[in-house]
Protein backbone atom coordinates (compact mmCIF):
# COMPACT_ATOMS: atom_id res chain seq x y z
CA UNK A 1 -68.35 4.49 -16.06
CA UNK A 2 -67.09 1.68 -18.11
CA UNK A 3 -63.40 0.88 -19.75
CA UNK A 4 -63.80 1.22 -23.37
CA UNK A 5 -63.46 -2.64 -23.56
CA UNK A 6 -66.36 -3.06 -21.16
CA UNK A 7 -69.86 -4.15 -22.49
CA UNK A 8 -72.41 -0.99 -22.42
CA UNK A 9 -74.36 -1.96 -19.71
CA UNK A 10 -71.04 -3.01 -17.66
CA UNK A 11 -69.52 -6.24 -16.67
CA UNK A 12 -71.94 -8.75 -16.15
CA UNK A 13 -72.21 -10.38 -12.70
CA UNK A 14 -70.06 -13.02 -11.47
CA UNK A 15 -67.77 -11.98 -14.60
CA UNK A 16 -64.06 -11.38 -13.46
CA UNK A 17 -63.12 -7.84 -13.75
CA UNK A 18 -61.19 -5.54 -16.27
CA UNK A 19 -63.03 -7.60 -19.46
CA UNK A 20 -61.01 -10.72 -18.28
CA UNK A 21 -62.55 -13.90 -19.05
CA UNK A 22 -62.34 -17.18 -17.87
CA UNK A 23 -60.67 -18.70 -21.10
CA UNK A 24 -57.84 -16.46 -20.47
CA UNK A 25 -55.57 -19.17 -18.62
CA UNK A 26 -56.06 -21.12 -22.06
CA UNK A 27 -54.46 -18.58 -23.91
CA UNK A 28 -50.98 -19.31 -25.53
CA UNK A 29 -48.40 -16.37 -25.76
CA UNK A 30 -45.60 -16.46 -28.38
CA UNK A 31 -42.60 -18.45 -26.56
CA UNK A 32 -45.27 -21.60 -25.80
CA UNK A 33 -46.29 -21.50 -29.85
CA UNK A 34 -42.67 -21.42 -30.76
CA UNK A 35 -41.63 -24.50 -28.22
CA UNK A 36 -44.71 -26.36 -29.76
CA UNK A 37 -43.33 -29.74 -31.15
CA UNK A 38 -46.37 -30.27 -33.37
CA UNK A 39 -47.09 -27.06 -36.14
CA UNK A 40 -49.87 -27.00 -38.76
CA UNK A 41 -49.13 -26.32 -42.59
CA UNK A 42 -50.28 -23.41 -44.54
CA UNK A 43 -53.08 -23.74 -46.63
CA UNK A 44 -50.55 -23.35 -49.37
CA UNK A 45 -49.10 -26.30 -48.36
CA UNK A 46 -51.54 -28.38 -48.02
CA UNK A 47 -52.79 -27.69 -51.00
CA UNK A 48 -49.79 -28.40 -53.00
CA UNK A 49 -49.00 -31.55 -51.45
CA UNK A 50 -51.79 -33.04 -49.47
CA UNK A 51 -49.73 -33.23 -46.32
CA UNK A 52 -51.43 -33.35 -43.43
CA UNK A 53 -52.77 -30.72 -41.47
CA UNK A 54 -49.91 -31.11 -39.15
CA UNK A 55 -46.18 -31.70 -39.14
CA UNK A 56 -43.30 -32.40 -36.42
CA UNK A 57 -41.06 -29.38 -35.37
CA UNK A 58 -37.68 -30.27 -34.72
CA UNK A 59 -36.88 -31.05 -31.02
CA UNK A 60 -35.40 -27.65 -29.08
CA UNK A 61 -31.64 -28.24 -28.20
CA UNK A 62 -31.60 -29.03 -24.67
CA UNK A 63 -29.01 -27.90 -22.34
CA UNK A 64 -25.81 -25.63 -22.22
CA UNK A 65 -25.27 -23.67 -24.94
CA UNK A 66 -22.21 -23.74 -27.06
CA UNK A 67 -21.05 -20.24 -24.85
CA UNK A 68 -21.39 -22.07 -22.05
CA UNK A 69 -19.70 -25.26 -22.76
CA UNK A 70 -16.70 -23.14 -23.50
CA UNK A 71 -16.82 -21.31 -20.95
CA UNK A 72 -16.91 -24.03 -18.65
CA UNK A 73 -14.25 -25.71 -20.66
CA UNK A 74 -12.10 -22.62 -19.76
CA UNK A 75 -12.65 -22.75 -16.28
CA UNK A 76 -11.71 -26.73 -16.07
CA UNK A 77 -8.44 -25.78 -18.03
CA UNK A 78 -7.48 -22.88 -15.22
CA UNK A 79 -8.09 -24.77 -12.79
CA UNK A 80 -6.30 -27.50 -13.48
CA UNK A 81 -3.33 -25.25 -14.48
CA UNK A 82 -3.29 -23.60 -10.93
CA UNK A 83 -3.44 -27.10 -9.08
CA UNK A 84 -0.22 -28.30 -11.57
CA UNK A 85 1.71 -24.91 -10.96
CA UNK A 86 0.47 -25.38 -7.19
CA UNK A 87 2.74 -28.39 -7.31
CA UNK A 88 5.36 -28.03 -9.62
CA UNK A 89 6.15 -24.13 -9.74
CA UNK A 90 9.78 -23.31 -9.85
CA UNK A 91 9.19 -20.73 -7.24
CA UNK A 92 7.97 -23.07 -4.51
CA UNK A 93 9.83 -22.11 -0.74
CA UNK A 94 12.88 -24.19 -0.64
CA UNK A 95 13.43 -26.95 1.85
CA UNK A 96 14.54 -25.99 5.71
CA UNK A 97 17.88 -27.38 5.96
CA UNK A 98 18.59 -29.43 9.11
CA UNK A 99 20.76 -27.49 11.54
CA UNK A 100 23.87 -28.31 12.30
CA UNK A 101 25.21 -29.98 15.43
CA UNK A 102 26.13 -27.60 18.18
CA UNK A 103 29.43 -26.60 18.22
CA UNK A 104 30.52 -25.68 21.87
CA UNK A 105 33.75 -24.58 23.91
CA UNK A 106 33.52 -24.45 28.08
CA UNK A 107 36.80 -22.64 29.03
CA UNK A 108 37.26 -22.51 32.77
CA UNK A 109 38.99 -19.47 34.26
CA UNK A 110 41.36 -20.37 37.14
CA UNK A 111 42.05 -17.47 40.36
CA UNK A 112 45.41 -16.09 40.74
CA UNK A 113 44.00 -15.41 44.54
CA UNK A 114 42.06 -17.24 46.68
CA UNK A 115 39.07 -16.36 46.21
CA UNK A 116 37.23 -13.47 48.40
CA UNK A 117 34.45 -14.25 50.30
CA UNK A 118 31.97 -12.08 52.74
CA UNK A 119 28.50 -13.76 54.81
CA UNK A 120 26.56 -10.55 53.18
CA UNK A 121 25.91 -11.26 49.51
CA UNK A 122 24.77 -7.65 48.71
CA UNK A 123 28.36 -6.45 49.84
CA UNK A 124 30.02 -9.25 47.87
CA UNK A 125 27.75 -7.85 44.85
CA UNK A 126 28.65 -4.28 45.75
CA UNK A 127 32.33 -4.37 45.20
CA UNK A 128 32.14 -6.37 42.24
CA UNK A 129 32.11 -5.14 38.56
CA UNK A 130 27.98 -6.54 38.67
CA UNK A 131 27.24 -3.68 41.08
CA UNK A 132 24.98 -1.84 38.34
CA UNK A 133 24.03 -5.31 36.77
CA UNK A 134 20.13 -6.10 36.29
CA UNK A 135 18.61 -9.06 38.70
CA UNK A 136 17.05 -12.34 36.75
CA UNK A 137 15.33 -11.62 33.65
CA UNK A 138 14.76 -7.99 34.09
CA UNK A 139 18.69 -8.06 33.13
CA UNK A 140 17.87 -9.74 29.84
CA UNK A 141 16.43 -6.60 27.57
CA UNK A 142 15.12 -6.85 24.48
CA UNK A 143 16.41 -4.73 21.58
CA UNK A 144 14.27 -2.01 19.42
CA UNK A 145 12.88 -4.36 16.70
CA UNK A 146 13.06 -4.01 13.10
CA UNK A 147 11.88 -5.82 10.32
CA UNK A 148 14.07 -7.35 7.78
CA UNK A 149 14.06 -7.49 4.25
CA UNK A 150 12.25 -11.07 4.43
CA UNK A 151 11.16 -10.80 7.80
CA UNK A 152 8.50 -8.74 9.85
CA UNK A 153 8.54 -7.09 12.76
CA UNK A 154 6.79 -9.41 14.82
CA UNK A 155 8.89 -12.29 13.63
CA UNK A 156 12.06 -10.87 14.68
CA UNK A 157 10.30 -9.92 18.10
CA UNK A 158 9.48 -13.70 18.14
CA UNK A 159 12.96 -14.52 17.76
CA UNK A 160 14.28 -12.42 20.16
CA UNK A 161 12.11 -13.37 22.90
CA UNK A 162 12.91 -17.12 22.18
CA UNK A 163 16.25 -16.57 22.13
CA UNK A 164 15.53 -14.28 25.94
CA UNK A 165 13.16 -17.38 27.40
CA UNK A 166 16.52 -19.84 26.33
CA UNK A 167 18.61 -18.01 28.37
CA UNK A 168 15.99 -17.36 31.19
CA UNK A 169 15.46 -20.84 31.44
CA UNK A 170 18.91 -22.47 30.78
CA UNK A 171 20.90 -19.88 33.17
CA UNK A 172 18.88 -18.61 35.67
CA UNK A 173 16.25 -21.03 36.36
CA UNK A 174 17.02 -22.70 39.95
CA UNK A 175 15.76 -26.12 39.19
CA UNK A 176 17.97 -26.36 35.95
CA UNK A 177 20.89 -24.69 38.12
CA UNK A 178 20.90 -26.98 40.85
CA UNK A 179 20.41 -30.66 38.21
CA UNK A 180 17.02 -31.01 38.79
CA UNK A 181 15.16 -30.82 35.92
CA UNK A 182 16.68 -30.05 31.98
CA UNK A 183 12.80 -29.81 30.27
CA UNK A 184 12.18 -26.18 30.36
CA UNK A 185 15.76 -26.00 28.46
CA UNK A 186 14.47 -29.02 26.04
CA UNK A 187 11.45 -27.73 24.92
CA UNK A 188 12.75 -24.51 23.43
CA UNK A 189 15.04 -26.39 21.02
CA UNK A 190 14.52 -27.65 17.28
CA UNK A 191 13.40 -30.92 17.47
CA UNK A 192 16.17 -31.87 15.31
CA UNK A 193 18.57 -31.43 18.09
CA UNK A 194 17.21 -33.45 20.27
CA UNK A 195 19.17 -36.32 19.74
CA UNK A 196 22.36 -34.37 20.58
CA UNK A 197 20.78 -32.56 23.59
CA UNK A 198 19.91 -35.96 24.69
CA UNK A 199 23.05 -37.91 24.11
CA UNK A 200 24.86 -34.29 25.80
CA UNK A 201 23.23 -35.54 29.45
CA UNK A 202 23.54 -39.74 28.73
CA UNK A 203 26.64 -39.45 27.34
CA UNK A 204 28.73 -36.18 28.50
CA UNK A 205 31.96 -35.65 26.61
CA UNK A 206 34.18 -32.53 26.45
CA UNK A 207 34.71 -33.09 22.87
CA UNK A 208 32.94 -30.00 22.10
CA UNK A 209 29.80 -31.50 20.78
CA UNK A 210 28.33 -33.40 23.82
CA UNK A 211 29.29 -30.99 26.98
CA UNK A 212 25.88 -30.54 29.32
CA UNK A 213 27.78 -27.29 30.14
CA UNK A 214 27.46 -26.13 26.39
CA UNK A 215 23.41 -26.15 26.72
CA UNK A 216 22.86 -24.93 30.18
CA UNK A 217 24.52 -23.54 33.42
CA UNK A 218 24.12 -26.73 36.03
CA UNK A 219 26.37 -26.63 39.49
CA UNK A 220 27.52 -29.75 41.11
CA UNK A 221 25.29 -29.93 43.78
CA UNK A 222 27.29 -32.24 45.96
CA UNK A 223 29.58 -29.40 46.24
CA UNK A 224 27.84 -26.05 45.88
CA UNK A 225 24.41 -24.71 46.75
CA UNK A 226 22.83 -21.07 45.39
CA UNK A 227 23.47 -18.26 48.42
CA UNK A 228 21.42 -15.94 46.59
CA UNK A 229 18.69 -16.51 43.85
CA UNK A 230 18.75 -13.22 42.63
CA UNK A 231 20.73 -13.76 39.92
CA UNK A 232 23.08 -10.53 38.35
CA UNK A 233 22.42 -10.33 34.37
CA UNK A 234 23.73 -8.18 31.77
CA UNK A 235 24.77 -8.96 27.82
CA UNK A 236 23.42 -8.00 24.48
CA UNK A 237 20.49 -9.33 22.06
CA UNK A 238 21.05 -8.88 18.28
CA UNK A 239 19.01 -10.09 15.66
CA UNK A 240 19.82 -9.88 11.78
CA UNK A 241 18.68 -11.86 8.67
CA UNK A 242 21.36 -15.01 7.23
CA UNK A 243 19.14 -15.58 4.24
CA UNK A 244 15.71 -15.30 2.70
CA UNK A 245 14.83 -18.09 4.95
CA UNK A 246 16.40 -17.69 8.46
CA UNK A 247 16.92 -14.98 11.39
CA UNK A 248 20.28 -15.26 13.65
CA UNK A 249 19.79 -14.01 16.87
CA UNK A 250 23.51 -13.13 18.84
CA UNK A 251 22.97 -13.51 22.65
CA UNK A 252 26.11 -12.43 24.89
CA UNK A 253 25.75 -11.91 28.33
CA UNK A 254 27.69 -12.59 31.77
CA UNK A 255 25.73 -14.29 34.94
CA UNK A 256 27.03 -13.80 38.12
CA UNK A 257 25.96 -16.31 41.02
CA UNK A 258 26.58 -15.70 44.53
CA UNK A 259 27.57 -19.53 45.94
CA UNK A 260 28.61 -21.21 48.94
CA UNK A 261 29.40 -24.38 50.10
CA UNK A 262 26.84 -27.38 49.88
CA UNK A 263 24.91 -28.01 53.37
CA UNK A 264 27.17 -24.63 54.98
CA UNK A 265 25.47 -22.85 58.18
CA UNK A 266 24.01 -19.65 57.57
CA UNK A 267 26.21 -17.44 58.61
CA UNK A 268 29.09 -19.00 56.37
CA UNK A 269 30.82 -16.94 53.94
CA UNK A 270 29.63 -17.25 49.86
CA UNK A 271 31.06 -16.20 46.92
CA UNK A 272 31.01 -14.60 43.38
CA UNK A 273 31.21 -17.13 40.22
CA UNK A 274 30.65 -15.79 36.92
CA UNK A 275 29.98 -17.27 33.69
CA UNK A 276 29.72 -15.17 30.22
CA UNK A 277 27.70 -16.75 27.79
CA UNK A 278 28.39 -16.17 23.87
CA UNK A 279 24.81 -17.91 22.07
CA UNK A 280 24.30 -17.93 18.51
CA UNK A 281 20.71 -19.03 17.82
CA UNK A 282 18.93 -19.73 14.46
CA UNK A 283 15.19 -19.41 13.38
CA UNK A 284 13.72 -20.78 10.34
CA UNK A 285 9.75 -19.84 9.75
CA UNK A 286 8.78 -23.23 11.38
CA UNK A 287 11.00 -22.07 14.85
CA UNK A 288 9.67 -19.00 14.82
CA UNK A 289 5.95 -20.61 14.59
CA UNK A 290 6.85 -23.02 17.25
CA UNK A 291 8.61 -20.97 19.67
CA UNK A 292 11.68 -23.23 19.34
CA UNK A 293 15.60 -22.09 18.12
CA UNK A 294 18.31 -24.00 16.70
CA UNK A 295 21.39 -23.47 18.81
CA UNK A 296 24.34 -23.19 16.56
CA UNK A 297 27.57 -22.31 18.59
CA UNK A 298 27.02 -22.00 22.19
CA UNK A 299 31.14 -20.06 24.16
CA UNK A 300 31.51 -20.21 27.76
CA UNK A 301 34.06 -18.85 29.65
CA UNK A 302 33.23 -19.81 33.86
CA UNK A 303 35.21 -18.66 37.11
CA UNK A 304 36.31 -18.88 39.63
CA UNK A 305 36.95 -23.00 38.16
CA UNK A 306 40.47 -24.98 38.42
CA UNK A 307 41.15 -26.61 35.00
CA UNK A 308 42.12 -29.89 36.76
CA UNK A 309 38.04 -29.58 37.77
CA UNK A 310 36.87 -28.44 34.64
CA UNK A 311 33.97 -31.18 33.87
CA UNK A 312 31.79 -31.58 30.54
CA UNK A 313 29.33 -32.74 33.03
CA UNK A 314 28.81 -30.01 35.75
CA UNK A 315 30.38 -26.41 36.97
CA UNK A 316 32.49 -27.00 40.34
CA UNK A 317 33.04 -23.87 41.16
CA UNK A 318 36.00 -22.54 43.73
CA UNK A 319 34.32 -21.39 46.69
CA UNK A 320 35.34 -18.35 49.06
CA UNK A 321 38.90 -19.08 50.44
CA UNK A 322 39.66 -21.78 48.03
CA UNK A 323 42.61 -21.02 45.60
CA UNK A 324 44.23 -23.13 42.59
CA UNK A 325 47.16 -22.54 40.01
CA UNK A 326 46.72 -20.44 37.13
CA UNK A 327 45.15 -22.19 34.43
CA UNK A 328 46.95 -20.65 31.44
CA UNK A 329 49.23 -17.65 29.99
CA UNK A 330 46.06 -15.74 28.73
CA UNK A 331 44.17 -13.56 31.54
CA UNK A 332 40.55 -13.63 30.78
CA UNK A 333 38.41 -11.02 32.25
CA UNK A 334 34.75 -12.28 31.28
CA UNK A 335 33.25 -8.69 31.94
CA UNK A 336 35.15 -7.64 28.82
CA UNK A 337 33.77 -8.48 25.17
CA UNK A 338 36.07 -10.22 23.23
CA UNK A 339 36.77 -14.35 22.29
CA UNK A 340 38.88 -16.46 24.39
CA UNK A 341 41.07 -18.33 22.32
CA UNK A 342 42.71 -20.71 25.97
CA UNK A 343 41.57 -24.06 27.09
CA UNK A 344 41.98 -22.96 30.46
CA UNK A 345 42.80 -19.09 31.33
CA UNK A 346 43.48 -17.16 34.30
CA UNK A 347 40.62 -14.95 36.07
CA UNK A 348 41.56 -11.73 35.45
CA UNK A 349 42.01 -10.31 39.31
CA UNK A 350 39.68 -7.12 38.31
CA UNK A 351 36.90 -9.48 38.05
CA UNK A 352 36.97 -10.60 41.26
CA UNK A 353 34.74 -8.63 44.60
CA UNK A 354 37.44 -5.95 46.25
CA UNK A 355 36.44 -7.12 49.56
C-alpha cells in the first residue's frame, strides 16, 4: 500500500521512489538562498519605485572571523613571548666555569732500612700491612649512592665510576705503569685540561703544576720492571655536591706494587713499593654526560723512593736490598689517613714486609 504522498494508483514506472522526483537536485534549501548575490524586490517595492525586479546583495565577508583573527593574534603574541624569555630569562643555567689548573704535591718517602726483599711475591704480600688488601679494580668499591639536592642518583653513580675508571686506568693499568701509553689516562679528563696534561709529559717540572707523577703512577723502566701484575688496592670513594652545578668526588687509596729490578732472572728477589693516592675530582653536567672529570688537587706520597731520586718525570723506586738516608724529620706511614705536610719524609718502618 502506498505512502500518503504516493499517487493512488502508486508510483508510476521508471519514477524514482518515495515521491522523489527528478527536479529534486534543482531544489535550493535556505543557506544557498541566503548566499545568493542577486535577490528580487517585493512587489511592494517595485511598485513604489519601479526598481527592477532584481537587486545586488552585499558580498558575504570572506575569511576568518573577527574570533579568529584574535585568537590567532593571541597565539603569535605567546609565542613570541616564550621564544624572547627562551633567550633572555633571568633564570637561564649559569655558565660552567673553567676548572682550575691541577694543583699537585709528589712527596717521596725515603727507608730507614734497606729494603726487604723475598723471590715469592705472595709472601712479600703476606707480611705486609696489604695482606687483606683487594687485587686491581675489585679493590676500588663503589660507595652506596645517593642523590643530592641538585643531583640524581644516577648522576652521582656516573661520577663515581669516572672517578673509579681514572684511577683504574692511571694506577693500575700496565701499559700506563711501565711509559707506554698515557691515552686511556687522557681521555677521561676535561678537555680543558688538556693543555696542562700535555705540557705535564713535554715539559715535566716539579713545580707542582706540571709533574707526570701528579696525573698517573709511571715507573722508570730503565730501572724497574712489574714482578707481579696483580696489583694490591684499597682507599675510599666519596661523593658530595659543591654547588647547584657541580659534584666532588674524594678518591683516597694506597697501591702497592710488587717490583724488581729491570731485565733480573727469575728467581731474583722483588719488592714492595707503595704509593697512596689523595684525588679530588670535579663534575659539572657536561663531565658527567661525557664521562670525563676535572682533576682538581691530585697528593702523592710514594716509597720506598730516595729524595735525591725523587723525579717530576718518573717513580724510581728502591729495590729489595737497596737503602738511602732518611729523607726528612716527619715519619710517614702511607697506610695511615692523614696529610703529609714534608717534601721528603721517612717510610715509616711498619709499612714495610716483616720478612
Amino acid at each position: 500500500m502506498g505512502g500518503p504522498g504516493d499517487p493512488p494508483e502508486g508510483t508510476p514506472e521508471g519514477a524514482p521512489a518515495g515521491g522523489e522526483d527528478e527536479y529534486r537536485s534543482v531544489v535550493f534549501d535556505e543557506s544557498f538562498v541566503r548566499a545568493a548575490r542577486l535577490q528580487e524586490f517585493s512587489a511592494r517595492e517595485r511598485m513604489a519605485d519601479h526598481a527592477p525586479a532584481v537587486r545586488r546583495r552585499p558580498a558575504l565577508q570572506r575569511g576568518l572571523s573577527r574570533q579568529a583573527l584574535i585568537l590567532v593574534l593571541l597565539i603569535a603574541v605567546a609565542f613570541g613571548t616564550a621564544i624572547y624569555m627562551g633567550v633572555r630569562h633571568p633564570y637561564q643555567d649559569p655558565v660552567a666555569r673553567p676548572p682550575e689548573p691541577l694543583r699537585m704535591t709528589v712527596i717521596p718517602l725515603a727507608p730507614q732500612a734497606p729494603v726487604p726483599g723475598a723471590a715469592n711475591v705472595d709472601d712479600l704480600y703476606a707480611h705486609s700491612p696489604a695482606a687483606q688488601f683487594g687485587v686491581g679494580a675489585e679493590g676500588i668499591a663503589l660507595p652506596a649512592s645517593r642523590r643530592t639536592a641538585h643531583f640524581s642518583d644516577s648522576q652521582v653513580v656516573a661520577a663515581l665510576t669516572t672517578a673509579k675508571d681514572y684511577l683504574v686506568k692511571s694506577s693500575l693499568d700496565p701499559e700506563v705503569l711501565t711509559g707506554g701509553t698515557d691515552r686511556p689516562v687522557r681521555v677521561l679528563l676535561d678537555p680543558r685540561q688538556l693543555d696542562q696534561f700535555d705540557q705535564s709529559f713535554t715539559h715535566p717540572a716539579a713545580d707542582g703544576r706540571h709533574a707526570p707523577t701528579g696525573w698517573l703512577v709511571r715507573f722508570d723502566t730503565a730501572r724497574t720492571e712489574l714482578a707481579d701484575v696483580r696489583i694490591r688496592v684499597q682507599g675510599t670513594l666519596q661523593a658530595t655536591e659543591s654547588d647547584s652545578n657541580t659534584l666532588e668526588v674524594v678518591a683516597d687509596h694506597t697501591f702497592v706494587y710488587a717490583l724488581k729490578p729491570a731485565g733480573a732472572d727469575p728467581g731474583a728477589k722483588a719488592s714492595l713499593f707503595t704509593v697512596r693516592r689523595e684525588l679530588h675530582f670535579r663534575f659539572d653536567r657536561d663531565d658527567l654526560r661525557m664521562h670525563q672529570a676535572e682533576l682538581a688537587v691530585s697528593n702523592l706520597q710514594a716509597g720506598p723512593l730516595a729524595c735525591a731520586d725523587a723525579s717530576a718525570d718518573r717513580l724510581r723506586p728502591l729495590l729489595a736490598g737497596q737503602t738511602a738516608k732518611a729523607g726528612g724529620p716527619a715519619v710517614t706511614d702511607p697506610y695511615v689517613t692523614g696529610g703529609a705536610t714534608a717534601l721528603c719524609g721517612s717510610l715509616a718502618t711498619s709499612a714495610q714486609p716483616r720478612i
